[in-house]
N, C-alpha and C. Protein backbone atom coordinates (compact mmCIF):
# COMPACT_ATOMS: atom_id res chain seq x y z
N UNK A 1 38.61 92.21 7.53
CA UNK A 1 38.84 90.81 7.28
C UNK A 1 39.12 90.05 8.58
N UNK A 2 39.62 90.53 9.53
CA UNK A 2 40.16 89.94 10.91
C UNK A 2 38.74 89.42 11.50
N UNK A 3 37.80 90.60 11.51
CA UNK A 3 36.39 90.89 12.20
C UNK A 3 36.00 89.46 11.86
N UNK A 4 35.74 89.18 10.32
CA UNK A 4 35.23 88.27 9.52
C UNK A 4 36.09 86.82 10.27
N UNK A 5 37.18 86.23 9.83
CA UNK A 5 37.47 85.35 10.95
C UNK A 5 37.44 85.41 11.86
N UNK A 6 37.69 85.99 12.94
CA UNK A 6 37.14 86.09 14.28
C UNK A 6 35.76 85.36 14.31
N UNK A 7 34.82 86.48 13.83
CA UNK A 7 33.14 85.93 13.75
C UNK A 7 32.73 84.42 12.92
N UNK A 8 34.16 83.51 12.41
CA UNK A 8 33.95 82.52 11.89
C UNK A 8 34.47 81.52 12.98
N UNK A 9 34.93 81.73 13.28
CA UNK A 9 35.59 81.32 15.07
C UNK A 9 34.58 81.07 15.65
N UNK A 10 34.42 81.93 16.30
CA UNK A 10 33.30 82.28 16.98
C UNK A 10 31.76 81.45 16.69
N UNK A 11 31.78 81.09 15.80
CA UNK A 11 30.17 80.89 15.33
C UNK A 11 30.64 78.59 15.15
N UNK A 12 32.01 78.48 15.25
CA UNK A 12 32.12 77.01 15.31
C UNK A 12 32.00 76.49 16.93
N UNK A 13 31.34 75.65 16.85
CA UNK A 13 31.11 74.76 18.16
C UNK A 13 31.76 73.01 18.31
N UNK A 14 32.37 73.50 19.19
CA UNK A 14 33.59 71.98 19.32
C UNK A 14 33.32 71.77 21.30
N UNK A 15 33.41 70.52 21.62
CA UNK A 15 33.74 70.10 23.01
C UNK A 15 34.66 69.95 22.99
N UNK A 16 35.13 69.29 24.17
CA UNK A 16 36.72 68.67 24.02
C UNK A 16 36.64 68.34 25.98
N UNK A 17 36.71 66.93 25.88
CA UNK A 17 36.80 66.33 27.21
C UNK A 17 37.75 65.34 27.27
N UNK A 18 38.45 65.74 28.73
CA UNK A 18 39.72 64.94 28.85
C UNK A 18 39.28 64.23 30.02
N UNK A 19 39.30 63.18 30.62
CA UNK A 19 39.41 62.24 31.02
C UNK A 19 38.00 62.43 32.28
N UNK A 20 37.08 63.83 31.68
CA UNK A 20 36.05 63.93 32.50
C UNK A 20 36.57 65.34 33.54
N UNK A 21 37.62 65.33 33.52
CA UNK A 21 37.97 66.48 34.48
C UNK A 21 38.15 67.13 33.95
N UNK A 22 38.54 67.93 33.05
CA UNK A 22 38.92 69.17 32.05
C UNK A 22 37.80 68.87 30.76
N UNK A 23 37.01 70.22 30.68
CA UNK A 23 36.33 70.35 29.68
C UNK A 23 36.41 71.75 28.94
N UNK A 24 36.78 71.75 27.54
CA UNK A 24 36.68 72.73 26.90
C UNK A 24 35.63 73.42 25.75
N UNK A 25 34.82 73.89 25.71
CA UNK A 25 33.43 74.28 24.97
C UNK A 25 33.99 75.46 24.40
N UNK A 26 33.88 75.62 22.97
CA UNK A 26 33.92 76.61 22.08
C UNK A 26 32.65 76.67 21.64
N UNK A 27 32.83 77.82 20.81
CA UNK A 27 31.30 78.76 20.31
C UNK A 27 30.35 78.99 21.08
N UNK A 28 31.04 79.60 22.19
CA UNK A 28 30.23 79.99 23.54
C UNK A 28 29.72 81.29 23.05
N UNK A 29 28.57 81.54 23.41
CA UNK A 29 28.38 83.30 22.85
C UNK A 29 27.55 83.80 24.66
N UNK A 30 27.12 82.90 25.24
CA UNK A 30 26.89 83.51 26.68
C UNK A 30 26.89 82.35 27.63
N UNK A 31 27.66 83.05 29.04
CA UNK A 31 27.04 81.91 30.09
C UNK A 31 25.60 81.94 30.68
N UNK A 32 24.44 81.86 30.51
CA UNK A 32 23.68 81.79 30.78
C UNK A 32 23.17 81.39 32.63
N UNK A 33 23.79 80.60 33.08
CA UNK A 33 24.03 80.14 34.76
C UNK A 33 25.62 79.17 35.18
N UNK A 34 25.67 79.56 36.31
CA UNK A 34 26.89 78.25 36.45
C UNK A 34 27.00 78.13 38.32
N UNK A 35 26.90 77.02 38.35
CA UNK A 35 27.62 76.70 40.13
C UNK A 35 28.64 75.69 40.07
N UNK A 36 29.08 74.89 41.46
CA UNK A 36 29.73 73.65 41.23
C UNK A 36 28.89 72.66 40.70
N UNK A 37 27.45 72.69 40.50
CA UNK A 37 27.14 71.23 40.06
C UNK A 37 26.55 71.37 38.76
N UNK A 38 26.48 72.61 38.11
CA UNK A 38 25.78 72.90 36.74
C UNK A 38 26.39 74.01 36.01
N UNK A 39 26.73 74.17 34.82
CA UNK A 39 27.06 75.06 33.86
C UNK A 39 26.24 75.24 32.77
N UNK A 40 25.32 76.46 32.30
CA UNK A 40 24.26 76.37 31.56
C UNK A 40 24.95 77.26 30.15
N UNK A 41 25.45 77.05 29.04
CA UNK A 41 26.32 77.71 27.97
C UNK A 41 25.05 78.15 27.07
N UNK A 42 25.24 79.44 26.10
CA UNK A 42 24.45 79.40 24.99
C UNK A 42 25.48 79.25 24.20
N UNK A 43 25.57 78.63 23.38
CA UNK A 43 26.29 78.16 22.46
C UNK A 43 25.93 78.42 21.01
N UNK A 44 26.77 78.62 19.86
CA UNK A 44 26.35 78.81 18.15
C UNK A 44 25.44 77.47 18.03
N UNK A 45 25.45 75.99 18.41
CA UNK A 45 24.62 75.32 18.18
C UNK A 45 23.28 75.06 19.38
N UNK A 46 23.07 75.99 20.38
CA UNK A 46 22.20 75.59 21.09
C UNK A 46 22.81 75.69 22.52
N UNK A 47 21.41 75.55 23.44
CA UNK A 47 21.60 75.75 24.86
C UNK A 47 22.59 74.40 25.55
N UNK A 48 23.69 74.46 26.26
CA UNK A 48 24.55 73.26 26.56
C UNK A 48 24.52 73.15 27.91
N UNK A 49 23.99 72.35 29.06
CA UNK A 49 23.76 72.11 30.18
C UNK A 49 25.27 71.38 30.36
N UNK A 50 26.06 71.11 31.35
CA UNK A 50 27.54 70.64 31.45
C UNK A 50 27.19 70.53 33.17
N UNK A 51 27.10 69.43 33.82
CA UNK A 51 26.66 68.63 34.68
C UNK A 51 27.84 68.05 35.41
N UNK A 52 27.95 68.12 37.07
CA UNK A 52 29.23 67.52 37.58
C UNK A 52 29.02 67.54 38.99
N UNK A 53 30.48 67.91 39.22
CA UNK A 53 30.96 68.05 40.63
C UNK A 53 32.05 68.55 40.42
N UNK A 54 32.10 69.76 41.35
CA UNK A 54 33.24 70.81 41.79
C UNK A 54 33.55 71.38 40.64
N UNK A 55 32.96 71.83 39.60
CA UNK A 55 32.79 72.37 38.53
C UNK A 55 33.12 73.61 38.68
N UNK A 56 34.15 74.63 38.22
CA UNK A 56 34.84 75.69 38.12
C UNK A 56 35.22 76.11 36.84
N UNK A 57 35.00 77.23 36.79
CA UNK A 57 35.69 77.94 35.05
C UNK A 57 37.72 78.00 35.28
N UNK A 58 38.02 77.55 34.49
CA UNK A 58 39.53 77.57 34.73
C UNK A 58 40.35 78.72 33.66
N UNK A 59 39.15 78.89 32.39
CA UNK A 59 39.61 80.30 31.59
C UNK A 59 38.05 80.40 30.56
N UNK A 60 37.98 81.67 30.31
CA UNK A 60 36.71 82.58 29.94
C UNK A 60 36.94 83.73 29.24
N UNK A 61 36.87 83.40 27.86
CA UNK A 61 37.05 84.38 26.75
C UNK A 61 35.62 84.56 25.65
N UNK A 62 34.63 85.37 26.71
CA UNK A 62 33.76 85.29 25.58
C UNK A 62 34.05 86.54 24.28
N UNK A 63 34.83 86.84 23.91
CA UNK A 63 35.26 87.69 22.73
C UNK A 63 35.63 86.58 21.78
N UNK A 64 36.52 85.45 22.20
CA UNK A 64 36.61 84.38 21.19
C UNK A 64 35.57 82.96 21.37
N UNK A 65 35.12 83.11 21.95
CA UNK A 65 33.67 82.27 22.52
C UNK A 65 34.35 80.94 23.37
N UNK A 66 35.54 81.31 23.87
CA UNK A 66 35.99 79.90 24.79
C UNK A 66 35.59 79.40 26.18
N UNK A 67 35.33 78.52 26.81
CA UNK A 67 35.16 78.74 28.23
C UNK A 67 35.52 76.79 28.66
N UNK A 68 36.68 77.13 29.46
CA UNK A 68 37.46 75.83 30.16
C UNK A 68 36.81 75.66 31.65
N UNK A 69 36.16 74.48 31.69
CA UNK A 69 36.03 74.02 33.21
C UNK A 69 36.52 72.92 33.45
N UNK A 70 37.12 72.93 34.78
CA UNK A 70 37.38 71.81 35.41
C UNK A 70 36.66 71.12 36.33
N UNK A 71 36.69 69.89 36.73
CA UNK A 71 36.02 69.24 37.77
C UNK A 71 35.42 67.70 37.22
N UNK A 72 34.89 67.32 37.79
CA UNK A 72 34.32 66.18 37.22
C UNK A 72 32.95 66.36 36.36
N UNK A 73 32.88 65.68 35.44
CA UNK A 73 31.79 65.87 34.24
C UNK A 73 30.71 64.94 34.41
N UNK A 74 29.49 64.78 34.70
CA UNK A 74 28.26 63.64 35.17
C UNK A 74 27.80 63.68 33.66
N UNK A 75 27.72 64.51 33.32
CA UNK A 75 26.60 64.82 31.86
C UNK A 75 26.96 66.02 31.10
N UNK A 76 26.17 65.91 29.69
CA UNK A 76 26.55 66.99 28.81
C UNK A 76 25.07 66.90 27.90
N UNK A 77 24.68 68.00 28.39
CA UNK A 77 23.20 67.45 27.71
C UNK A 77 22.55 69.15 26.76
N UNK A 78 22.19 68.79 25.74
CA UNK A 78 21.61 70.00 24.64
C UNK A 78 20.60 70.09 24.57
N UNK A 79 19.90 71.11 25.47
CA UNK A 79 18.55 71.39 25.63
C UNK A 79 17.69 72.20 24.74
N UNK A 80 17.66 71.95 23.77
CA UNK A 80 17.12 71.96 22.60
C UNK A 80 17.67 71.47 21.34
N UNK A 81 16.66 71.40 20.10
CA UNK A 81 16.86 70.90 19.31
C UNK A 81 18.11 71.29 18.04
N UNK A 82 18.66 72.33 18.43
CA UNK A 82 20.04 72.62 17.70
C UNK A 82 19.91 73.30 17.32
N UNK A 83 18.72 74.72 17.42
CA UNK A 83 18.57 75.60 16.95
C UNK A 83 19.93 77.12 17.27
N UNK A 84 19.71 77.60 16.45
CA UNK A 84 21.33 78.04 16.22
C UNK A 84 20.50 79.76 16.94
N UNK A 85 19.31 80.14 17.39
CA UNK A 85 18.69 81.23 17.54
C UNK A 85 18.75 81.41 18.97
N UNK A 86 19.65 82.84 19.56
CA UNK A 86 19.28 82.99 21.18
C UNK A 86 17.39 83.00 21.90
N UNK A 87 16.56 83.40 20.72
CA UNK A 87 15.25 83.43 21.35
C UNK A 87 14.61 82.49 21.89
N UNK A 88 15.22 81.09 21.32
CA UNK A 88 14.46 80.23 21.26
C UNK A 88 14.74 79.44 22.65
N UNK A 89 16.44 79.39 22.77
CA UNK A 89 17.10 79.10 24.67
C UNK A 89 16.93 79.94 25.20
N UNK A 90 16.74 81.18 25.26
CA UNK A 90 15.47 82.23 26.47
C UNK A 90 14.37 81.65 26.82
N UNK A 91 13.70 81.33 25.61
CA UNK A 91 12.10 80.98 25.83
C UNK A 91 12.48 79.69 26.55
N UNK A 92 13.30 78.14 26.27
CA UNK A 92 13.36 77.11 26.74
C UNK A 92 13.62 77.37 28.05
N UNK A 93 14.56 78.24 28.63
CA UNK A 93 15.37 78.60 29.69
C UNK A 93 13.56 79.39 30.99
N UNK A 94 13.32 80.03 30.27
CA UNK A 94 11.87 80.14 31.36
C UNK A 94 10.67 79.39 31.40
N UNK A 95 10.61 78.70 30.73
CA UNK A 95 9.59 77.40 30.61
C UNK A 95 10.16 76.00 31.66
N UNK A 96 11.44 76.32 31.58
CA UNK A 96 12.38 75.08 32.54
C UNK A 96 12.17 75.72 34.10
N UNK A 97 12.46 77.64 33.87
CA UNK A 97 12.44 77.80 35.45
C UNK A 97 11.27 78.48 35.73
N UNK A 98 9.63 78.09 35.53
CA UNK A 98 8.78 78.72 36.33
C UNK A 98 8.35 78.63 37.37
């Protein structure tokens, strides 16, 4: 039963931005890329691009799918159509970098 909430956790997707400098993304299931000026998330609803300056992970729990960055936020952009399937942000993800 724990497994079961946990994996209901896990599978909800929430932002949460504070004043542009602290950003919090749930239903992370992989980081896919990250530097200071880009953070690329796979997320339960889709691939999440998170766009800035001086962009740093400040805490990273992918067992509960959390991941906190700080820095300044330019953009927050969902590169695809909300598909809830890892195959489909692979395939988007090498079509973006050939």
């Amino acid at each position: 039963m724990a497994d079961e909430r946990t994996r209901r956790e896990f599978d909800k997707h929430q932002v949460l931005s504070v004043n542009r400098q602290y950003t919090e993304v749930t239903g992370v299931q992989n980081i896919e890329s990250f530097d200071t000026k880009e953070f690329v998330l796979q997320t339960s609803s889709g691939m999440l691009s998170i766009r800035g300056e001086n962009l740093h992970i400040k805490a990273l729990s992918l067992e509960t799918g959390l991941v906190s960055i700080e820095g300044v936020v330019f953009d927050l952009t969902y590169l695809d159509d909300g598909y809830h399937g890892a195959e489909k942000g692979k395939k988007l993800l090498s079509r973006l970098f050939r």
